[in-house]
Protein backbone atom coordinates (compact mmCIF):
# COMPACT_ATOMS: atom_id res chain seq x y z
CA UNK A 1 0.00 0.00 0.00
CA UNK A 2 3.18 2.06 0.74
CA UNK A 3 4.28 1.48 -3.00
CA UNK A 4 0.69 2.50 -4.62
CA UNK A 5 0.77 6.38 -1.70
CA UNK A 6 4.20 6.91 -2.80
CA UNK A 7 3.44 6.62 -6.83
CA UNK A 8 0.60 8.73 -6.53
CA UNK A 9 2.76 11.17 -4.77
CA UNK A 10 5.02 11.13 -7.76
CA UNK A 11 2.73 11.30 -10.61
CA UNK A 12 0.96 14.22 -8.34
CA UNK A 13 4.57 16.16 -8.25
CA UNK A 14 4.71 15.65 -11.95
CA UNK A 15 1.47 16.70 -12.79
CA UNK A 16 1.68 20.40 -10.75
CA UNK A 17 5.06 20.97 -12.48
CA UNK A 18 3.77 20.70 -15.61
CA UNK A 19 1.09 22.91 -14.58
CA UNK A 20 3.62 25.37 -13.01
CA UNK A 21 5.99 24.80 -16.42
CA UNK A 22 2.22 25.74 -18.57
CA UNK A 23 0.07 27.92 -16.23
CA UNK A 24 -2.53 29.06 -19.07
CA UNK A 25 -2.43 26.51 -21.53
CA UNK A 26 -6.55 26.58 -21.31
CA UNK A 27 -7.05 30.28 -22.07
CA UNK A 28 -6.08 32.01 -25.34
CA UNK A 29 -4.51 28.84 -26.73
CA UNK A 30 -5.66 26.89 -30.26
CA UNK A 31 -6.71 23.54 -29.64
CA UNK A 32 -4.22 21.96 -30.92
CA UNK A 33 -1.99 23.06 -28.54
CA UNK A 34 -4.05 22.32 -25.74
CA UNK A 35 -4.54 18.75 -26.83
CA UNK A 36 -0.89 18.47 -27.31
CA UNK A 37 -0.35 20.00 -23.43
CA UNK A 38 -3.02 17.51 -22.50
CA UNK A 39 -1.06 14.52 -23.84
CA UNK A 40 1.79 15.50 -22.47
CA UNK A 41 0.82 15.54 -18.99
CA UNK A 42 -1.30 12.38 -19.07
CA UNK A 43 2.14 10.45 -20.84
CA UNK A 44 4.35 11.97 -17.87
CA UNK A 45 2.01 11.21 -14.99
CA UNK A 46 1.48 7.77 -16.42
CA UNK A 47 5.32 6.99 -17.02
CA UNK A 48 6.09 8.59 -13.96
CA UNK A 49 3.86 6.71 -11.69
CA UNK A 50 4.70 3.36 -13.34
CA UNK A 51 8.43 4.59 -12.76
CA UNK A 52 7.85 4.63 -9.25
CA UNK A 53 5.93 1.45 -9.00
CA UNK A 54 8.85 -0.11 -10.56
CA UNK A 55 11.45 1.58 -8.31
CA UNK A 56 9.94 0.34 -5.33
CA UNK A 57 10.02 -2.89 -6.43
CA UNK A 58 6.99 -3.82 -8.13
CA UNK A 59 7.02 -6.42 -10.39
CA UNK A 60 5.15 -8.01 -13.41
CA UNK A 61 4.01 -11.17 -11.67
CA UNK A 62 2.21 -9.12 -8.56
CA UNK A 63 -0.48 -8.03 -11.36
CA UNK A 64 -1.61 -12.63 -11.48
CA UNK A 65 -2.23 -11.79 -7.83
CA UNK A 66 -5.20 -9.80 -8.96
């Protein structure tokens, strides 16, 4: 359960520096762009929480426990 806190923590960190790094990419901005910006921070949180998962040691064969 420690594992799962601390990933979220992570991908949370992530997530509110890219939204330091692009504070209004929702006003003024084609939507291109903001699908692009979107994409961007859903790909980083996702790779960075399974980062952490994987630096604390999770492993492929815990998902069978499921």
């Amino acid at each position: 359960m420690l594992r799962l806190a601390a990933a979220c923590a992570v991908m949370v960190v992530v997530l509110l520096a890219g939204r330091w790094l692009w504070p209004n990419w929702t006003h003024g901005v084609s939507a291109p762009t903001r699908l692009w910006h979107l994409a961007v921070l859903v790909l980083a949180g996702g790779a960075s929480y399974v980062a952490a998962l994987f630096a604390g040691g999770f492993r492929l064969r815990d998902l069978r426990a499921v």
